[in-house]
Structure formats: structure tokens, C-alpha cells
Protein backbone atom coordinates (compact mmCIF):
# COMPACT_ATOMS: atom_id res chain seq x y z
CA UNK A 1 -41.81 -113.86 -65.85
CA UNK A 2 -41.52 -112.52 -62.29
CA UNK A 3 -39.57 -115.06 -59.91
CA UNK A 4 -42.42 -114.40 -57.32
CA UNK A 5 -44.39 -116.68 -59.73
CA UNK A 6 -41.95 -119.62 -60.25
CA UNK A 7 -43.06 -122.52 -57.77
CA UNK A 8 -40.79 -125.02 -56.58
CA UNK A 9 -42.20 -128.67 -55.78
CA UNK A 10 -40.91 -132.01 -55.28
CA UNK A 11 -40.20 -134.15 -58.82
CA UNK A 12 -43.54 -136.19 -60.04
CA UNK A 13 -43.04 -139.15 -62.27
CA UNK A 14 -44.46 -136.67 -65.28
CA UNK A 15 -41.45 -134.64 -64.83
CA UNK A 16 -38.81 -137.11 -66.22
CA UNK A 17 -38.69 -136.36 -69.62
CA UNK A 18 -38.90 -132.55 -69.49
CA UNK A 19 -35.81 -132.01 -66.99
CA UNK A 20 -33.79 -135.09 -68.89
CA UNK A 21 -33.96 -132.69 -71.86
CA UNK A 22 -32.98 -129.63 -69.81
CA UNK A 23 -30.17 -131.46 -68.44
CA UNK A 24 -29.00 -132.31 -71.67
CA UNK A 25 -29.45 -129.02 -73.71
CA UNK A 26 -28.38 -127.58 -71.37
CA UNK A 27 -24.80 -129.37 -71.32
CA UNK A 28 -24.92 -129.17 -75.36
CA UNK A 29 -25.04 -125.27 -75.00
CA UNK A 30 -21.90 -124.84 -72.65
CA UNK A 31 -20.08 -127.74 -74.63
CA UNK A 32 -19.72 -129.84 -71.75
CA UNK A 33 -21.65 -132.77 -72.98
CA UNK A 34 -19.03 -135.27 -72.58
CA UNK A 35 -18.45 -138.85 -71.38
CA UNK A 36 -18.15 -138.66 -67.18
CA UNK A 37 -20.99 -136.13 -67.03
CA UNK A 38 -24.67 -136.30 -66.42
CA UNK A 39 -25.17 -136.05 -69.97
CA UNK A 40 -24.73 -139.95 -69.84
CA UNK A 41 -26.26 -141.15 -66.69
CA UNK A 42 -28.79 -143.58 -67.40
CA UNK A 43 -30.63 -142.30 -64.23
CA UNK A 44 -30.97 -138.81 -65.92
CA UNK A 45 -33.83 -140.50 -67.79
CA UNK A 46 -35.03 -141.95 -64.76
CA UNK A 47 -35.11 -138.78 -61.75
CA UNK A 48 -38.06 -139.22 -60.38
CA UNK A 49 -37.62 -143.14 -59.40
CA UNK A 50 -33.60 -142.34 -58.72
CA UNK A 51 -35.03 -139.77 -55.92
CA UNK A 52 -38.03 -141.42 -54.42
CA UNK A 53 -35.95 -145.38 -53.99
CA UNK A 54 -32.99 -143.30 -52.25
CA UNK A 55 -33.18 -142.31 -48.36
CA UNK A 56 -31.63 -139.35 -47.48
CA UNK A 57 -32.03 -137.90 -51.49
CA UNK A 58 -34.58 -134.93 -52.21
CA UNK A 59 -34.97 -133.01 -55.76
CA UNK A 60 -36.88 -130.21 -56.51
CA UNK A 61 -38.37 -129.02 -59.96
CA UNK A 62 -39.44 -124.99 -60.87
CA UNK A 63 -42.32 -124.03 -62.69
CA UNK A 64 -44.19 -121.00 -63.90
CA UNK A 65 -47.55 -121.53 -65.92
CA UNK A 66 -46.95 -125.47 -65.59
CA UNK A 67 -44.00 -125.03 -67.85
CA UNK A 68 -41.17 -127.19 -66.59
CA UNK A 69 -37.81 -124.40 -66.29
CA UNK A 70 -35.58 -126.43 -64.26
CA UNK A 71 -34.44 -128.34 -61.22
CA UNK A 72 -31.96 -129.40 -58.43
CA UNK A 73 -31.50 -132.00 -55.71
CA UNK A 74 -29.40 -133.14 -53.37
CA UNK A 75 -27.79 -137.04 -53.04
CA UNK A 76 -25.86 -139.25 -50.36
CA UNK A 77 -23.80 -140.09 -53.03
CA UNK A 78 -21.51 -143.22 -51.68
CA UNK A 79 -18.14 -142.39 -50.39
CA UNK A 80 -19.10 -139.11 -49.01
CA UNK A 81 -17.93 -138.12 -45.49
CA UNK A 82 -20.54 -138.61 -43.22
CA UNK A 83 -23.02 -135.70 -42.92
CA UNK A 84 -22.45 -135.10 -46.55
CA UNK A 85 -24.34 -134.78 -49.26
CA UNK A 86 -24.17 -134.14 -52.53
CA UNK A 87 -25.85 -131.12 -54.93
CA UNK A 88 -26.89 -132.78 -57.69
CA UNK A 89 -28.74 -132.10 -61.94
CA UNK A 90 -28.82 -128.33 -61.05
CA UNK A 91 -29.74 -127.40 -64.66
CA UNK A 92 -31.98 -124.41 -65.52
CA UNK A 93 -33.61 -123.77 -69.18
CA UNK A 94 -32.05 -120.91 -71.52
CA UNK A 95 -34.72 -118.87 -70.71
CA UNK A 96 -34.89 -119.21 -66.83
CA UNK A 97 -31.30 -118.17 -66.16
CA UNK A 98 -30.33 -114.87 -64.89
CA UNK A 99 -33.24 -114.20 -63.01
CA UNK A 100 -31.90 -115.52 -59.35
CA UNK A 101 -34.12 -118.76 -60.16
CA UNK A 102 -30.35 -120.83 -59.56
CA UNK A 103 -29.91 -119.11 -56.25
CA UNK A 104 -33.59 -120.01 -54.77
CA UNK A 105 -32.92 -123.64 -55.90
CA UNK A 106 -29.69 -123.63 -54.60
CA UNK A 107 -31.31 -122.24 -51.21
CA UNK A 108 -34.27 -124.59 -51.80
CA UNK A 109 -31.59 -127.57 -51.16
CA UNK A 110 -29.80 -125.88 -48.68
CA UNK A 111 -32.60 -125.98 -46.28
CA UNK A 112 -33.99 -129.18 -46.94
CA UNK A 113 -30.15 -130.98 -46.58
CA UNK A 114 -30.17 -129.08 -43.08
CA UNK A 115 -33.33 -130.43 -42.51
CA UNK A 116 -32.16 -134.29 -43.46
CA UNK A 117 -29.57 -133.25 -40.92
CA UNK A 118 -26.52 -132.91 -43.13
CA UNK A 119 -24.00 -130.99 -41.84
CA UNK A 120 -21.86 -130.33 -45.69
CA UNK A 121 -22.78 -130.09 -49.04
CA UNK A 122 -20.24 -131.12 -52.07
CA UNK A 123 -20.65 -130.29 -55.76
CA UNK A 124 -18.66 -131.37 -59.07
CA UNK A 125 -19.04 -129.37 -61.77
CA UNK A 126 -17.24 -128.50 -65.18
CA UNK A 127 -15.24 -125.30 -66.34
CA UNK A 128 -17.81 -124.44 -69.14
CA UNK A 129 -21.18 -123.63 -66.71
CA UNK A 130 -19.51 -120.46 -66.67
CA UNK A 131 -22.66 -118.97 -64.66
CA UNK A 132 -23.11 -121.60 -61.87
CA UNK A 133 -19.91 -121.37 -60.86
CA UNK A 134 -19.27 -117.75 -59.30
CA UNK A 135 -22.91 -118.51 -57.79
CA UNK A 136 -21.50 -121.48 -55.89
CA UNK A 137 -18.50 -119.49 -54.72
CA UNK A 138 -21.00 -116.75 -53.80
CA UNK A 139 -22.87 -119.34 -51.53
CA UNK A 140 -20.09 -120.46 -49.59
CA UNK A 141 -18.76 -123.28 -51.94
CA UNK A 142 -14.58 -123.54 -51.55
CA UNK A 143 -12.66 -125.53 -54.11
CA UNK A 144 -11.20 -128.62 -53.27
CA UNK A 145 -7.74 -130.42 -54.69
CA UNK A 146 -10.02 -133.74 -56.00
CA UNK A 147 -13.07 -135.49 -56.14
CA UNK A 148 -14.80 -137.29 -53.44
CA UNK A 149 -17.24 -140.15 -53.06
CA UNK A 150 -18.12 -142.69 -55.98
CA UNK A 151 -20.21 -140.04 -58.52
CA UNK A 152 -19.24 -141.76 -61.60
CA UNK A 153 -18.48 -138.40 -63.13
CA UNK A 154 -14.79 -138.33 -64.03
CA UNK A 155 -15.60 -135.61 -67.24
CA UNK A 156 -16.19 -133.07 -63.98
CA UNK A 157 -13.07 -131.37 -63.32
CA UNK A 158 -14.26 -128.96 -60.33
CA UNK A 159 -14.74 -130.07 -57.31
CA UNK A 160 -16.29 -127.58 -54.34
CA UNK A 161 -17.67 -128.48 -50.68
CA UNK A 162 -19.93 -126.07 -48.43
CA UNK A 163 -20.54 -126.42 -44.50
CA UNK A 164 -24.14 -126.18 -43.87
């Protein structure tokens, strides 16, 4: 697969099952399917109607051959500074990692939280996605000392902000 030939769209209502399963494998593999994760969101069921009934919230799914691989979004997840939003279900199938497919998503949201006019971008993530993290610290992400905003997601132990 040549990442030339991945396309990146917006999330249809078909898509809800395929990157709820990603999501979750996905956590099963790294061992970080715990309680205060993603793995239990009800929403994670439910992305496509999460995304399009929330202003200011965009996600984005990759394909290649109309095979679902992965996605990413971003969220004005409540109790964020202002200008803030949050990256959010960045989750790639086993077989669409390592081939810079992360970093063009991660890019992907980049531009369009610029383009919502956000000015910062914060993330929460867990010690075992080993490969996402030295990609967010590649991008710009610092750490910070403790969460922020109302996620819900007390199993995520690493917090990390980026200025846009």
C-alpha cells in the first residue's frame, strides 16, 4: 500500500462500526484497554453522530481500496482553555502503522483546528501507545503536569498540549 493512495474524508454514518473496532483492538493490543479510556465511551459506538451534533468538532477517517484503516478528530472538549481543542480516537489498524499514515492524520487535524480558528491543541494519551507518543513530541506536543478539561478519561495518564 503506497500512502499516496490512502484518502482521508470526513466520517459517514457507515463508518461507525469499523473505526469502533479499530479503536478497540487497537487498545487490546497495547494493553491499555482499561476503565477511563476510550475503550469504554459509549460515544465510541456512536462517532459519526458524536461529530456531526458538536460545533466546533471535525473527524476524519483513512482509506485505501474502501477498506476502513483508521481515523482522528479533533473536540472542544468542555473545560478547555479557550482556543483549545482537543485531538481525539487517533487509532490506526495493525496494518496501517508505520507508514507515516499517523503523521498525515495528525497534520490532517492540524489544519482543519487552524481553520476552526483554534489557536492550541491538547491530547491525553496512555504509556502503552508506545508509537504515538514520540510522534506527538515530534509534532510539537510538550507534556503537561495534569489533565485539563472534563474528558472523562481518568485511565489516561499523559497529558500533552501543542500551540497551533
Amino acid at each position: 500500500m503506497q500512502l499516496s493512495d490512502v484518502i482521508i474524508r470526513d466520517i459517514a454514518p457507515a463508518d461507525n462500526a469499523a473505526i469502533a473496532r479499530i479503536i478497540r483492538t487497537s487498545l487490546e493490543e497495547f494493553g491499555a484497554n482499561h476503565p477511563g479510556t476510550v475503550y469504554y465511551d459509549k460515544e465510541t459506538d456512536h462517532l459519526y453522530e458524536l461529530f456531526q451534533s458538536t460545533t466546533g468538532s471535525w473527524y476524519f477517517i483513512a482509506t485505501h481500496n474502501d477498506q476502513l484503516l483508521g481515523g482522528a478528530g479533533i473536540f472542544p472538549t468542555k473545560g478547555l482553555p479557550e482556543g483549545t481543542c482537543e485531538l481525539v480516537k487517533m487509532y490506526l489498524h495493525a496494518n496501517a502503522r508505520g507508514l507515516g499514515l499517523g503523521q498525515r492524520l495528525l497534520h490532517t487535524c492540524f489544519a482543519k483546528a487552524k481553520e476552526l480558528g483554534y489557536t492550541h491543541m491538547y491530547l491525553e494519551t496512555m504509556p502503552e501507545l508506545t508509537r504515538a507518543i514520540p510522534m506527538y513530541e515530534k509534532n510539537g506536543f510538550h507534556y503537561l503536569d495534569g489533565p485539563m478539561g472534563q474528558t472523562g478519561h481518568f485511565g489516561c495518564a499523559i497529558q500533552m498540549m501543542k500551540a497551533l
